[in-house]
N, C-alpha and C. Protein backbone atom coordinates (compact mmCIF):
# COMPACT_ATOMS: atom_id res chain seq x y z
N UNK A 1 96.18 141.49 161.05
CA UNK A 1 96.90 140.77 159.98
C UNK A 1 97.69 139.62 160.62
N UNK A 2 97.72 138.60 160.40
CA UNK A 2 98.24 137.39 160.91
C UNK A 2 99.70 137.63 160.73
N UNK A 3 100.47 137.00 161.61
CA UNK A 3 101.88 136.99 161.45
C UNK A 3 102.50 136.08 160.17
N UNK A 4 103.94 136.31 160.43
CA UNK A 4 104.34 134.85 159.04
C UNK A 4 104.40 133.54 159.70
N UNK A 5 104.28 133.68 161.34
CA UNK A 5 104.66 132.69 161.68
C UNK A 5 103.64 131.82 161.83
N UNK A 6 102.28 132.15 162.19
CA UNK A 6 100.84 131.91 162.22
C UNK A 6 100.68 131.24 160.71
N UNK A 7 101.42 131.72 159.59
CA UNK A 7 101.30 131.30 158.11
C UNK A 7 102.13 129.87 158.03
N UNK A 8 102.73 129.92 158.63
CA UNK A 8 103.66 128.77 158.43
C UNK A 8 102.91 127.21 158.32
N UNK A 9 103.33 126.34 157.55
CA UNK A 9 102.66 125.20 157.76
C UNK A 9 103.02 124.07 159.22
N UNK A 10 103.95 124.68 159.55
CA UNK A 10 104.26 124.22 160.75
C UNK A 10 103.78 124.82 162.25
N UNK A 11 103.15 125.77 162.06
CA UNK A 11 102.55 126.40 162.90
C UNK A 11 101.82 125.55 163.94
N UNK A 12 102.16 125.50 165.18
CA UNK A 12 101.08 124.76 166.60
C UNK A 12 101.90 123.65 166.26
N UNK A 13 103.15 123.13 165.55
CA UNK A 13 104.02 121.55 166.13
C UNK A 13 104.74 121.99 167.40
N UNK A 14 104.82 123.39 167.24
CA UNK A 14 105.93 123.15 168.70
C UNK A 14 105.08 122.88 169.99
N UNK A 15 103.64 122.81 169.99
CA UNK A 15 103.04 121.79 170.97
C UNK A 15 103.30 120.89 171.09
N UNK A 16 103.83 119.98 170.02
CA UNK A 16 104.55 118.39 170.61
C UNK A 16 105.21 118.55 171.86
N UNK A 17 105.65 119.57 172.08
CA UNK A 17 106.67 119.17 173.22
C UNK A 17 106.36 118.57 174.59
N UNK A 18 104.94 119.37 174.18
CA UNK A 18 104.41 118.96 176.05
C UNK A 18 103.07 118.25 176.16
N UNK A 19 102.92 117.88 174.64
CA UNK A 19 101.74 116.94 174.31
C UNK A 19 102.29 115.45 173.88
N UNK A 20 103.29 114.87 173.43
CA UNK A 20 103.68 113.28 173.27
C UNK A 20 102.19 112.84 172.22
N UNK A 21 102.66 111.25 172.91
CA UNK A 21 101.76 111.07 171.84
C UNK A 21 100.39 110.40 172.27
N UNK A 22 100.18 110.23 173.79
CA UNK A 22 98.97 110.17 174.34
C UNK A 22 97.91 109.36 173.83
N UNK A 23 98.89 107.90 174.28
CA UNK A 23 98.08 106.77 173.88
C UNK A 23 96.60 106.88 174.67
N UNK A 24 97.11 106.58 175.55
CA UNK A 24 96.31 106.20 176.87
C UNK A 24 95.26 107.23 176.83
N UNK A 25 95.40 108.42 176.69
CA UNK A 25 94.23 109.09 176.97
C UNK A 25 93.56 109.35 175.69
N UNK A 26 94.01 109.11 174.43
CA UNK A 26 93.66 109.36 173.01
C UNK A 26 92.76 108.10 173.19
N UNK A 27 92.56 106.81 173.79
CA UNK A 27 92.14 105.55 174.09
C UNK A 27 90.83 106.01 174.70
N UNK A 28 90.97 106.76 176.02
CA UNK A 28 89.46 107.05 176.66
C UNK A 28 88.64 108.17 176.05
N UNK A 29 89.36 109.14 175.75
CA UNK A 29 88.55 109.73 174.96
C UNK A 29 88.03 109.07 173.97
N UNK A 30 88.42 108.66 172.82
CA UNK A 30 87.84 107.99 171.77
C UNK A 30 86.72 107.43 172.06
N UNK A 31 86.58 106.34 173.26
CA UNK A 31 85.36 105.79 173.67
C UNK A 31 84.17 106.53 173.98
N UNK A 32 84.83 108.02 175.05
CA UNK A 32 83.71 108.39 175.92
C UNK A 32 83.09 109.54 174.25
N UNK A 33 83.99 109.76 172.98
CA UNK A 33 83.34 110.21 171.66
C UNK A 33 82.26 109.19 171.22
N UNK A 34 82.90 108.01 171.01
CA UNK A 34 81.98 107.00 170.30
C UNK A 34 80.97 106.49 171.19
N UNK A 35 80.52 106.61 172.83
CA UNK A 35 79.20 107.17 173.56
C UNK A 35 78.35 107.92 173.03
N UNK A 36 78.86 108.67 172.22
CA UNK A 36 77.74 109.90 171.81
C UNK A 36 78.23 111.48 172.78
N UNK A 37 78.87 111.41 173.57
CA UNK A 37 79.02 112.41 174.65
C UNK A 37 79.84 113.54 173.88
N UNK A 38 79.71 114.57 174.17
CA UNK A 38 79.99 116.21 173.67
C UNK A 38 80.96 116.29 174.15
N UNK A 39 82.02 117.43 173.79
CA UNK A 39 83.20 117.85 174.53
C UNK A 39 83.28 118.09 175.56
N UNK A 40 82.30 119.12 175.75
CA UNK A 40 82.45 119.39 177.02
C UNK A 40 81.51 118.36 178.17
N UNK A 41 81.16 117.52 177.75
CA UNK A 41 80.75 116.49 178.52
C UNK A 41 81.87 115.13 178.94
N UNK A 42 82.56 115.15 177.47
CA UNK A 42 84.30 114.05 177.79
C UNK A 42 85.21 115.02 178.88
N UNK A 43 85.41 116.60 178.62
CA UNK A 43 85.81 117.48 179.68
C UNK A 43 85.27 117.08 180.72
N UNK A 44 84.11 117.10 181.13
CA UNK A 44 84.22 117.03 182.50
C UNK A 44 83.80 115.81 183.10
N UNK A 45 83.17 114.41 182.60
CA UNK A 45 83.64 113.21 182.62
C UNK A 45 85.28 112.92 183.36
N UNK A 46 86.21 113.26 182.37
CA UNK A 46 87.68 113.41 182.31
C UNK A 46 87.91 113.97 183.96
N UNK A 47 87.66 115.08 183.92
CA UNK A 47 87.71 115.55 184.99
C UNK A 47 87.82 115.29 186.07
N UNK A 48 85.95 115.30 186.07
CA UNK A 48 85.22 114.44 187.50
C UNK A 48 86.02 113.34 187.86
N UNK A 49 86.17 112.47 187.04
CA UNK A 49 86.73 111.06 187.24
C UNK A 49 88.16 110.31 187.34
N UNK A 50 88.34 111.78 187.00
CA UNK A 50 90.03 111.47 187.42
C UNK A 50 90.76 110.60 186.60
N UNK A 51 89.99 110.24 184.95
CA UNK A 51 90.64 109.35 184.07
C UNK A 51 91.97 109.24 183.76
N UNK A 52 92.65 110.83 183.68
CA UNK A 52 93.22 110.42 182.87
C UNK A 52 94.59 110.46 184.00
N UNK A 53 94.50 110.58 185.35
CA UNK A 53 95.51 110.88 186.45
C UNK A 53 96.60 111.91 186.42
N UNK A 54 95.76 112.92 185.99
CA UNK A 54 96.50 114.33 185.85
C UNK A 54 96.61 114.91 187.10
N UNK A 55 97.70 115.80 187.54
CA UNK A 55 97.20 116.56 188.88
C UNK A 55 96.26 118.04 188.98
N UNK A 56 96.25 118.54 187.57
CA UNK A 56 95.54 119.81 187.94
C UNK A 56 94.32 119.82 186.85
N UNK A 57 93.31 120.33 186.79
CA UNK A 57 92.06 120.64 185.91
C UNK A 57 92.48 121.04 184.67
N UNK A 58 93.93 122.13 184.88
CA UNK A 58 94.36 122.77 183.63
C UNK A 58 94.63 121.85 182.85
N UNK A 59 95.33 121.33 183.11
CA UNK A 59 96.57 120.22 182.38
C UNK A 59 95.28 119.02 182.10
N UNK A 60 94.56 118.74 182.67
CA UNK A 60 93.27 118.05 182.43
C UNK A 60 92.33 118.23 181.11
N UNK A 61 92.10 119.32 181.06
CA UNK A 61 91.07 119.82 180.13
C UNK A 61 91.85 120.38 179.09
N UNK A 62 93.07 121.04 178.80
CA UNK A 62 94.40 121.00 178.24
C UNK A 62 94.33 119.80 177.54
N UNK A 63 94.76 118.54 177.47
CA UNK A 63 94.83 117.22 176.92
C UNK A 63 93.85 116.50 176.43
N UNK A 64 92.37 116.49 177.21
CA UNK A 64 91.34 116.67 176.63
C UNK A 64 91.25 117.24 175.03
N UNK A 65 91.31 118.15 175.25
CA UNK A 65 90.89 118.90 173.83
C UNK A 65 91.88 118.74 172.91
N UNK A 66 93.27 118.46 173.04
CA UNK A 66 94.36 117.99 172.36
C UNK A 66 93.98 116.67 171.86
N UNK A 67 93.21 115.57 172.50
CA UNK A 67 92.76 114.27 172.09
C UNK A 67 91.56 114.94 170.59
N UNK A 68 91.02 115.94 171.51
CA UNK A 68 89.55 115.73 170.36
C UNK A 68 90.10 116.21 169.36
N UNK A 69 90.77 117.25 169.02
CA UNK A 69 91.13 117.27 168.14
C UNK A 69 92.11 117.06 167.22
N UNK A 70 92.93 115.60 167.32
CA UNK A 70 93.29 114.82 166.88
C UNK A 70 92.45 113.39 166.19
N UNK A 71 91.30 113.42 167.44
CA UNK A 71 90.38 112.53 166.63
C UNK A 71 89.52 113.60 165.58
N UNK A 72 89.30 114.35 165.46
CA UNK A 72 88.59 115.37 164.28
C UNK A 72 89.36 115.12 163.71
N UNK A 73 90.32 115.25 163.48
CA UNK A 73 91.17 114.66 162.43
C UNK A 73 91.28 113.99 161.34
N UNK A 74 90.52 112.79 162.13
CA UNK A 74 90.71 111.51 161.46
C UNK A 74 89.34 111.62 160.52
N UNK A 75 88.22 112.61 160.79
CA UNK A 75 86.83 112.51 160.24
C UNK A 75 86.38 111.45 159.83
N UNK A 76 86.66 110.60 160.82
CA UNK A 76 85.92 109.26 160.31
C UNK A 76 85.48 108.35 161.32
N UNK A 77 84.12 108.27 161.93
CA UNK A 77 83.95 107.71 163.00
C UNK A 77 84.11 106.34 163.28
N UNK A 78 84.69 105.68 162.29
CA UNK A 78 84.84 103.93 162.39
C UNK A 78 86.52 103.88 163.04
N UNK A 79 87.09 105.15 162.65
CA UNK A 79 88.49 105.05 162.86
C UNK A 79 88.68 105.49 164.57
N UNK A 80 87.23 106.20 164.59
CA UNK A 80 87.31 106.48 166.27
C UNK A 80 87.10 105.52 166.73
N UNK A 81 86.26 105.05 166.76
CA UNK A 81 85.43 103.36 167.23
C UNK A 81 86.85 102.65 167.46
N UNK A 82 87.49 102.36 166.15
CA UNK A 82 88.41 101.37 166.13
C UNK A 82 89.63 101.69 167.64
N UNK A 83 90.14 103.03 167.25
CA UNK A 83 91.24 103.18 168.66
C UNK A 83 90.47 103.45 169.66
N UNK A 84 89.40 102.94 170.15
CA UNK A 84 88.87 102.72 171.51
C UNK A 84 88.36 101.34 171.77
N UNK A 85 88.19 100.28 170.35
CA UNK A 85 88.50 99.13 170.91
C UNK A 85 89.00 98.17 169.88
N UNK A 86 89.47 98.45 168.94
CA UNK A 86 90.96 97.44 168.64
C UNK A 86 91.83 97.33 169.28
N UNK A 87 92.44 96.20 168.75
CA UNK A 87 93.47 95.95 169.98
C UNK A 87 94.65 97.03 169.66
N UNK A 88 95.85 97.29 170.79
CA UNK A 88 96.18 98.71 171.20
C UNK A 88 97.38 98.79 169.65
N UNK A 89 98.31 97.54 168.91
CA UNK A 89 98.89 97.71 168.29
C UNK A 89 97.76 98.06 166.86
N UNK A 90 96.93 98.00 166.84
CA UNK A 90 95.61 98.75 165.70
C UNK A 90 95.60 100.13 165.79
N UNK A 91 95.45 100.05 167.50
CA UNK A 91 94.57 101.45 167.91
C UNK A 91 95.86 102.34 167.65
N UNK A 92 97.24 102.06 168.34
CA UNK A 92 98.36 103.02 168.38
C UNK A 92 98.41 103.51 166.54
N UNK A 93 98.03 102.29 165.51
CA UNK A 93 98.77 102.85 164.42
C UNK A 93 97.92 104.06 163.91
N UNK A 94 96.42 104.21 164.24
CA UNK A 94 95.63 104.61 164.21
C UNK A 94 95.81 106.45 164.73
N UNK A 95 96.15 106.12 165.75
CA UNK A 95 96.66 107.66 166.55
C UNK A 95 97.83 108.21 165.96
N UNK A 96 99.27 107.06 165.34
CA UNK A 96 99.86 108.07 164.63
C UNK A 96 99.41 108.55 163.54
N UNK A 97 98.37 108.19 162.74
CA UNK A 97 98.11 108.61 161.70
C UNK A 97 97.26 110.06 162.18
N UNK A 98 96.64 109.69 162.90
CA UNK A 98 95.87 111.02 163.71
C UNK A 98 96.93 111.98 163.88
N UNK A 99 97.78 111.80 164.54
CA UNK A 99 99.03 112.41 164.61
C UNK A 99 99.47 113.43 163.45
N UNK A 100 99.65 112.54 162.45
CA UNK A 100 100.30 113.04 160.87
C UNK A 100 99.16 113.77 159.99
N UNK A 101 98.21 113.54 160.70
CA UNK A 101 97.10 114.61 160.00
C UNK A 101 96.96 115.93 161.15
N UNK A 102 97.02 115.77 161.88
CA UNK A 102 96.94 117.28 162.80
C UNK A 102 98.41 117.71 163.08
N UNK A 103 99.30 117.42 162.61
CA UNK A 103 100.58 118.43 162.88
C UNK A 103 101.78 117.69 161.70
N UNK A 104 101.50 118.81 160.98
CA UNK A 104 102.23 118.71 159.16
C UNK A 104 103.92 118.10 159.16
N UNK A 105 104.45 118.84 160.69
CA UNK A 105 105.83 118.18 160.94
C UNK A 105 105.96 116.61 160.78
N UNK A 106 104.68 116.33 162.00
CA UNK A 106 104.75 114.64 162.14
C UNK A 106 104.84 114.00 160.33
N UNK A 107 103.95 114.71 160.21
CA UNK A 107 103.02 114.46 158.55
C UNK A 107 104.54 114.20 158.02
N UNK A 108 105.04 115.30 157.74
CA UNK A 108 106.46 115.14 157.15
C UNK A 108 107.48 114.55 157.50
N UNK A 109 107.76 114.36 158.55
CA UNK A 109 108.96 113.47 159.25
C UNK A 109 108.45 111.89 159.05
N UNK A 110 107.24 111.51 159.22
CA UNK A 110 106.89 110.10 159.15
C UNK A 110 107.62 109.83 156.95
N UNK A 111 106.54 110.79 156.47
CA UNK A 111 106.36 110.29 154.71
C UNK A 111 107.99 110.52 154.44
N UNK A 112 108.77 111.52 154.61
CA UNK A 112 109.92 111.32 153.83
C UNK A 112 111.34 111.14 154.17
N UNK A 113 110.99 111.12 155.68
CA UNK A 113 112.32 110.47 156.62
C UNK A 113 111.84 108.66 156.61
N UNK A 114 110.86 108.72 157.56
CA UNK A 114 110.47 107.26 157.54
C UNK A 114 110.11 106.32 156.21
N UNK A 115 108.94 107.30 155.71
CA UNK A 115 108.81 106.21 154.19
C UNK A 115 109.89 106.64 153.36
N UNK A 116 110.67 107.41 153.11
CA UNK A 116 111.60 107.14 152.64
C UNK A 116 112.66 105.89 152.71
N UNK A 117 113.07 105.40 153.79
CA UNK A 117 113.92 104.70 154.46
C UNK A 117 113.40 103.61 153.73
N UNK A 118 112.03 103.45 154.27
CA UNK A 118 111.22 102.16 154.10
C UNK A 118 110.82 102.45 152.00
N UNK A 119 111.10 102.95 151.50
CA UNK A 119 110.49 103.18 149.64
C UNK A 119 112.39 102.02 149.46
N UNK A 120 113.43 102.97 150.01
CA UNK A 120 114.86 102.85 149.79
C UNK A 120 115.48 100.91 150.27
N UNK A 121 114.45 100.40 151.00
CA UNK A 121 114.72 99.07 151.83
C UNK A 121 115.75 99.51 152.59
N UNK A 122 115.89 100.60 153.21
CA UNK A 122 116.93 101.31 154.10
C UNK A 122 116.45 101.35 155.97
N UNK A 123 116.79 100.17 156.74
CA UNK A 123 116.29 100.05 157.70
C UNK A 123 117.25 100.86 158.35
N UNK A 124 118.84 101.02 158.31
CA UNK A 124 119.10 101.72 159.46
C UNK A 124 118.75 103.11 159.51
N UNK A 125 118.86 103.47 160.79
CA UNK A 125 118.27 104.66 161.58
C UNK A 125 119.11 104.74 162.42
N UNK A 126 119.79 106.40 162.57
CA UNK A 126 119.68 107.06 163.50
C UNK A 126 119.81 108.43 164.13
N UNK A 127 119.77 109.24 164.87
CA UNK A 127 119.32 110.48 165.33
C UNK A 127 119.91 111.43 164.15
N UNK A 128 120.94 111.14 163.24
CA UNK A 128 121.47 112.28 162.59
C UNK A 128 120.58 112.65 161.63
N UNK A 129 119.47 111.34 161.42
CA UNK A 129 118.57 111.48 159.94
C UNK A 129 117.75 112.51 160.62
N UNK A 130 117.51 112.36 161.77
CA UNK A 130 116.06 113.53 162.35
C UNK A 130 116.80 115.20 162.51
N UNK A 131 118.21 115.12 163.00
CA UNK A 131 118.69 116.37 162.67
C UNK A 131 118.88 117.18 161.32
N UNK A 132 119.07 115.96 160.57
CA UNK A 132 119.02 116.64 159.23
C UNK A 132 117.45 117.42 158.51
N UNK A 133 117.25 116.40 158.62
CA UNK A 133 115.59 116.64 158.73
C UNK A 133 115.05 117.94 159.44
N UNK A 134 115.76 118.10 160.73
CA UNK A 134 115.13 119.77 160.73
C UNK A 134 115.75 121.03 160.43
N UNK A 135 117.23 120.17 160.23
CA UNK A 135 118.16 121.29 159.71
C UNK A 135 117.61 121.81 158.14
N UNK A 136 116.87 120.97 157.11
CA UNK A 136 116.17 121.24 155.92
C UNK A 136 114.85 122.21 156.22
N UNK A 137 114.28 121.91 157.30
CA UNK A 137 113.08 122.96 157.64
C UNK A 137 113.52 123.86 158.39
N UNK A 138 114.56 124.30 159.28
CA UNK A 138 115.15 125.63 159.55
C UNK A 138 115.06 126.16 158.19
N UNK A 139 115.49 125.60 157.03
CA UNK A 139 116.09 126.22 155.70
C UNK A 139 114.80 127.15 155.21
N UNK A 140 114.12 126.05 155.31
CA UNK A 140 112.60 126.41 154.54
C UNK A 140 111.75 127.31 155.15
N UNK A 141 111.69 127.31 156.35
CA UNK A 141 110.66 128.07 157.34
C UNK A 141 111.00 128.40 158.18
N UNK A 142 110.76 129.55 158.45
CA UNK A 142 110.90 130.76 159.55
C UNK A 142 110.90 130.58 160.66
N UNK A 143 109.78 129.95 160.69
CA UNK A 143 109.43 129.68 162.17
C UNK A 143 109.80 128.40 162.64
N UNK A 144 110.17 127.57 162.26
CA UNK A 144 111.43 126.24 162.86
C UNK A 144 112.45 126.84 163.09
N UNK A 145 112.74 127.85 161.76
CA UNK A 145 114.23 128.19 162.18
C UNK A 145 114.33 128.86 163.64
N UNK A 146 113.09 129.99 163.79
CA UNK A 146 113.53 130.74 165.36
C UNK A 146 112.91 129.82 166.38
N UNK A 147 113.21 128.43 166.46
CA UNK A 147 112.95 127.23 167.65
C UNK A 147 114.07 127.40 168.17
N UNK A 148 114.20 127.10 169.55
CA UNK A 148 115.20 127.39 170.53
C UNK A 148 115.59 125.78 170.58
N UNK A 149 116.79 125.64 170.62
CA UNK A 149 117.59 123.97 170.65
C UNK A 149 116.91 123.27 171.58
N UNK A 150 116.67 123.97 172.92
CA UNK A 150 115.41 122.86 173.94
C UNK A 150 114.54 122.39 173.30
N UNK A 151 113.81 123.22 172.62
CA UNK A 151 112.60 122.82 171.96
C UNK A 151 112.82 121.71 170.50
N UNK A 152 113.79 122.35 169.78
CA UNK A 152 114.05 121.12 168.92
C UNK A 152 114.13 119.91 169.62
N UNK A 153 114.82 119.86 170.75
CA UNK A 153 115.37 118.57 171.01
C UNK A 153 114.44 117.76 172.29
N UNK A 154 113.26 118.52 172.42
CA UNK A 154 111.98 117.77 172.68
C UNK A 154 111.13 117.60 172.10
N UNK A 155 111.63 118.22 170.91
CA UNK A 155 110.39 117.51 169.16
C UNK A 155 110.80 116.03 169.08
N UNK A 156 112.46 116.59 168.66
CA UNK A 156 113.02 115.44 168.42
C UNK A 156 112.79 113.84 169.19
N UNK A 157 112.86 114.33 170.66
CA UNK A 157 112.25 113.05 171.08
C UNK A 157 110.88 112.56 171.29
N UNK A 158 110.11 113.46 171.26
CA UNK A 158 108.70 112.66 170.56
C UNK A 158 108.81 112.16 169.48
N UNK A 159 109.35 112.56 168.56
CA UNK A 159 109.45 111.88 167.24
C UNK A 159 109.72 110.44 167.52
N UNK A 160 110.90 110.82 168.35
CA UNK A 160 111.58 108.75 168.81
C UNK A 160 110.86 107.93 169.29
N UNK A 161 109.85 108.79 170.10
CA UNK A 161 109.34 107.55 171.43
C UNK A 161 108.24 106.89 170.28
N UNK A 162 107.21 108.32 169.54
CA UNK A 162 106.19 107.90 168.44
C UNK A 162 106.53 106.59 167.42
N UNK A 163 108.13 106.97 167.22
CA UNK A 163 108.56 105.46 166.43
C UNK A 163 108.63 103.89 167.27
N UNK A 164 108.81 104.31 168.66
CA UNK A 164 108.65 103.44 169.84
C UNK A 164 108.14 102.86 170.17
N UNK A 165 106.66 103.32 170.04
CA UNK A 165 105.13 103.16 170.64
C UNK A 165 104.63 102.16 169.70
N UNK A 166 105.10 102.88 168.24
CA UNK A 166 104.47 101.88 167.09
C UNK A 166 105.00 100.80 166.46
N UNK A 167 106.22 100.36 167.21
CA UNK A 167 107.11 99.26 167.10
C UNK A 167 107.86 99.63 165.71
N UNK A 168 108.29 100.99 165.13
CA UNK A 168 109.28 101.14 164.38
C UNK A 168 110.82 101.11 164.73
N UNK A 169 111.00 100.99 166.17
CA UNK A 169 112.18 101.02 166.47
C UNK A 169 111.64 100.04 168.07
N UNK A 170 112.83 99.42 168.34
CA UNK A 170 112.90 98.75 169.70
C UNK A 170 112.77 99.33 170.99
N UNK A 171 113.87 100.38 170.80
CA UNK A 171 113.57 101.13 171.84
C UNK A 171 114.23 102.61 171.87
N UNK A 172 114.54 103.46 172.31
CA UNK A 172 114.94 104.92 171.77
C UNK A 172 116.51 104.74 171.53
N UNK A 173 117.27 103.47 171.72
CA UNK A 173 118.60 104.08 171.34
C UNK A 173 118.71 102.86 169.93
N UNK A 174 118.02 102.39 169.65
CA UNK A 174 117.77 101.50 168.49
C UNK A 174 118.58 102.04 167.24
N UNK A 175 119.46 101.27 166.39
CA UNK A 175 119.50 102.24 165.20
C UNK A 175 119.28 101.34 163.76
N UNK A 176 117.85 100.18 163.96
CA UNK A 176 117.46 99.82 162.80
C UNK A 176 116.11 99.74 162.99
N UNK A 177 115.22 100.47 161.66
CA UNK A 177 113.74 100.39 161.90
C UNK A 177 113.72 98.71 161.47
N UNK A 178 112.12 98.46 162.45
CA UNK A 178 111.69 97.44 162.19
C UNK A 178 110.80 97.77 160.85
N UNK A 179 110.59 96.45 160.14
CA UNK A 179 109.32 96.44 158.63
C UNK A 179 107.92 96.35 159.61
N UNK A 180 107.53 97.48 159.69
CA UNK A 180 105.88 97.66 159.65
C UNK A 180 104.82 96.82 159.57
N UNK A 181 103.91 96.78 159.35
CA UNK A 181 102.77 96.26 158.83
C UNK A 181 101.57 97.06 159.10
N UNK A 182 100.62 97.74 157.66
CA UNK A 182 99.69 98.42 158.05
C UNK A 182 98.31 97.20 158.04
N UNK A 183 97.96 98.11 159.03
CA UNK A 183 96.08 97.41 159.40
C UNK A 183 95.10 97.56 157.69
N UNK A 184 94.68 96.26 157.81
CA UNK A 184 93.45 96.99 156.24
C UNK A 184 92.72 98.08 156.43
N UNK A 185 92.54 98.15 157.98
CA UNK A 185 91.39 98.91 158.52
C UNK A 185 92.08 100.30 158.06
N UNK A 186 92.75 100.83 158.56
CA UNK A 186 93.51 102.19 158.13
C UNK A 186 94.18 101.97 156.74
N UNK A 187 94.46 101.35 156.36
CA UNK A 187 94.90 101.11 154.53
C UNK A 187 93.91 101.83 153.78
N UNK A 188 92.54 101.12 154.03
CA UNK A 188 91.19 102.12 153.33
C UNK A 188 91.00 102.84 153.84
N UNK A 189 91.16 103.63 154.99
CA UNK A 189 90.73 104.71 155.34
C UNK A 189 91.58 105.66 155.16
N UNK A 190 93.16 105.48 154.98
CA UNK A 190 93.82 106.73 154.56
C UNK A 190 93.80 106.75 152.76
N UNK A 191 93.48 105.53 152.07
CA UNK A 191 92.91 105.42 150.83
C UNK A 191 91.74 106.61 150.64
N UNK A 192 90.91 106.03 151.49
CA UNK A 192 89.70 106.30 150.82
C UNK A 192 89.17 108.32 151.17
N UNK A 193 90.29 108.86 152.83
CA UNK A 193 90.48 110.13 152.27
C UNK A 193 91.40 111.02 151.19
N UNK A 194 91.81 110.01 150.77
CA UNK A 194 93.17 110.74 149.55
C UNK A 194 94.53 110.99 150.10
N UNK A 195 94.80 109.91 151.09
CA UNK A 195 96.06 110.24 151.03
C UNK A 195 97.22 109.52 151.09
N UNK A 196 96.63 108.89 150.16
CA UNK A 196 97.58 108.02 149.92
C UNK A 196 99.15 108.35 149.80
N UNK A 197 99.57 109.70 149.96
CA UNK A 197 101.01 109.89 149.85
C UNK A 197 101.45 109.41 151.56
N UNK A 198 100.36 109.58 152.31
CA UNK A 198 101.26 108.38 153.95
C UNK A 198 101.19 107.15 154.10
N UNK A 199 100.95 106.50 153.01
CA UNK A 199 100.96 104.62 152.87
C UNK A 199 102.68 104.75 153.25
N UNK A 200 103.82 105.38 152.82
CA UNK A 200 105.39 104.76 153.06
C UNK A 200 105.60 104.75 154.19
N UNK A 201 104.98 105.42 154.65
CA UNK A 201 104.99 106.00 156.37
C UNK A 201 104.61 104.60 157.20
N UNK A 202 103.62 103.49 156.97
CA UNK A 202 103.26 102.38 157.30
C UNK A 202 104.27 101.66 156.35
N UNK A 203 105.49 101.58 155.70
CA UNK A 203 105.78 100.83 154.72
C UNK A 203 104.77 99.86 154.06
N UNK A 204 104.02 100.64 153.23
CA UNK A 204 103.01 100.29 152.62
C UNK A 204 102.90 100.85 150.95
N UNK A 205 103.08 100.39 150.08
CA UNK A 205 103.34 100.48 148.82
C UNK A 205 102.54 99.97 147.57
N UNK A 206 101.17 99.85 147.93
CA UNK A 206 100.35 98.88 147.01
C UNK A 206 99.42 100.20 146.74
């Protein structure tokens, strides 16, 4: 019988901690996918070749499979194509969305912390909105609530750097989001799988 915590919709975020948001290697993988090459053929590609400058096999093939299935994610092979060769401010917006579809936290912290801000024309930001924010999902769920404060507070900063990467904020001690701009390319493609409830998340409103 599965646990409650296994039930949870938050279940497998507290992997953020030691997964980020893995431009760089979400980048080679994507390519050595849109090759045609199998998992376990990008595994040991990855590997052999020392792509991604990991020191051990574990931690290698570990991240690996954290990429692929973030690009499964996206079920859409134009969107793979694209973050292996659009240019990197395309490709990055591309991976957070990958992001917000494989781990429901991101999902949620982007649509109603971030597009909120951005629905409200509310640019400032800062760290108390993300505490609040998990102080509401302690409320709700079990299993945030029994997260140990380390671990919150290396969610928490992936959350920051992810706003970082994608030029929502300047830099991690920033406390006004920048206005966005989504790609057409991902506009129709989070259109055209239905989900349109993460257009605020790109401050995107059409």
């Amino acid at each position: 019988m599965p646990s409650k915590n296994s039930q949870s919709p938050y279940y497998g975020s507290g992997q953020l901690t030691r997964e980020q948001f893995l431009f760089y290697e979400m980048r080679i993988t994507a390519r050595l996918m849109s090759e045609g090459l199998s998992e376990k053929e990008i595994m040991q590609k990855v590997y052999d070749e020392n792509l991604f400058q990991y020191p051990t096999e574990r931690m290698t093939r570990r991240m690996v499979s954290t990429c692929m299935k973030r690009l499964q994610c996206l079920g859409d092979e134009s969107l793979v194509e694209a973050i292996a060769n659009q240019p990197s401010d395309v490709a990055k917006q591309i991976c957070l969305y990958a992001m917000m579809k494989r781990y429901r936290l991101v999902w949620d912290f982007m649509v109603t912390v971030i597009g909120g801000k951005y629905r409200l024309q509310d640019l400032h930001f800062n760290k108390s909105e993300i505490l609040t924010f998990f102080m509401q999902l302690q409320e709700q769920d079990e299993l945030v609530a029994s997260w140990s404060e380390s671990t919150l507070k290396r969610i928490r900063s992936v959350l920051v750097n992810l706003l970082v990467e994608n030029g929502y904020l300047d830099n991690n001690r920033s406390t006004r989001l920048n206005p966005v701009w989504l790609n057409p390319l991902l506009e129709n493609a989070i259109k055209c799988n239905g989900d349109e409830q993460a257009l605020p998340a790109f401050n995107c409103f059409s």
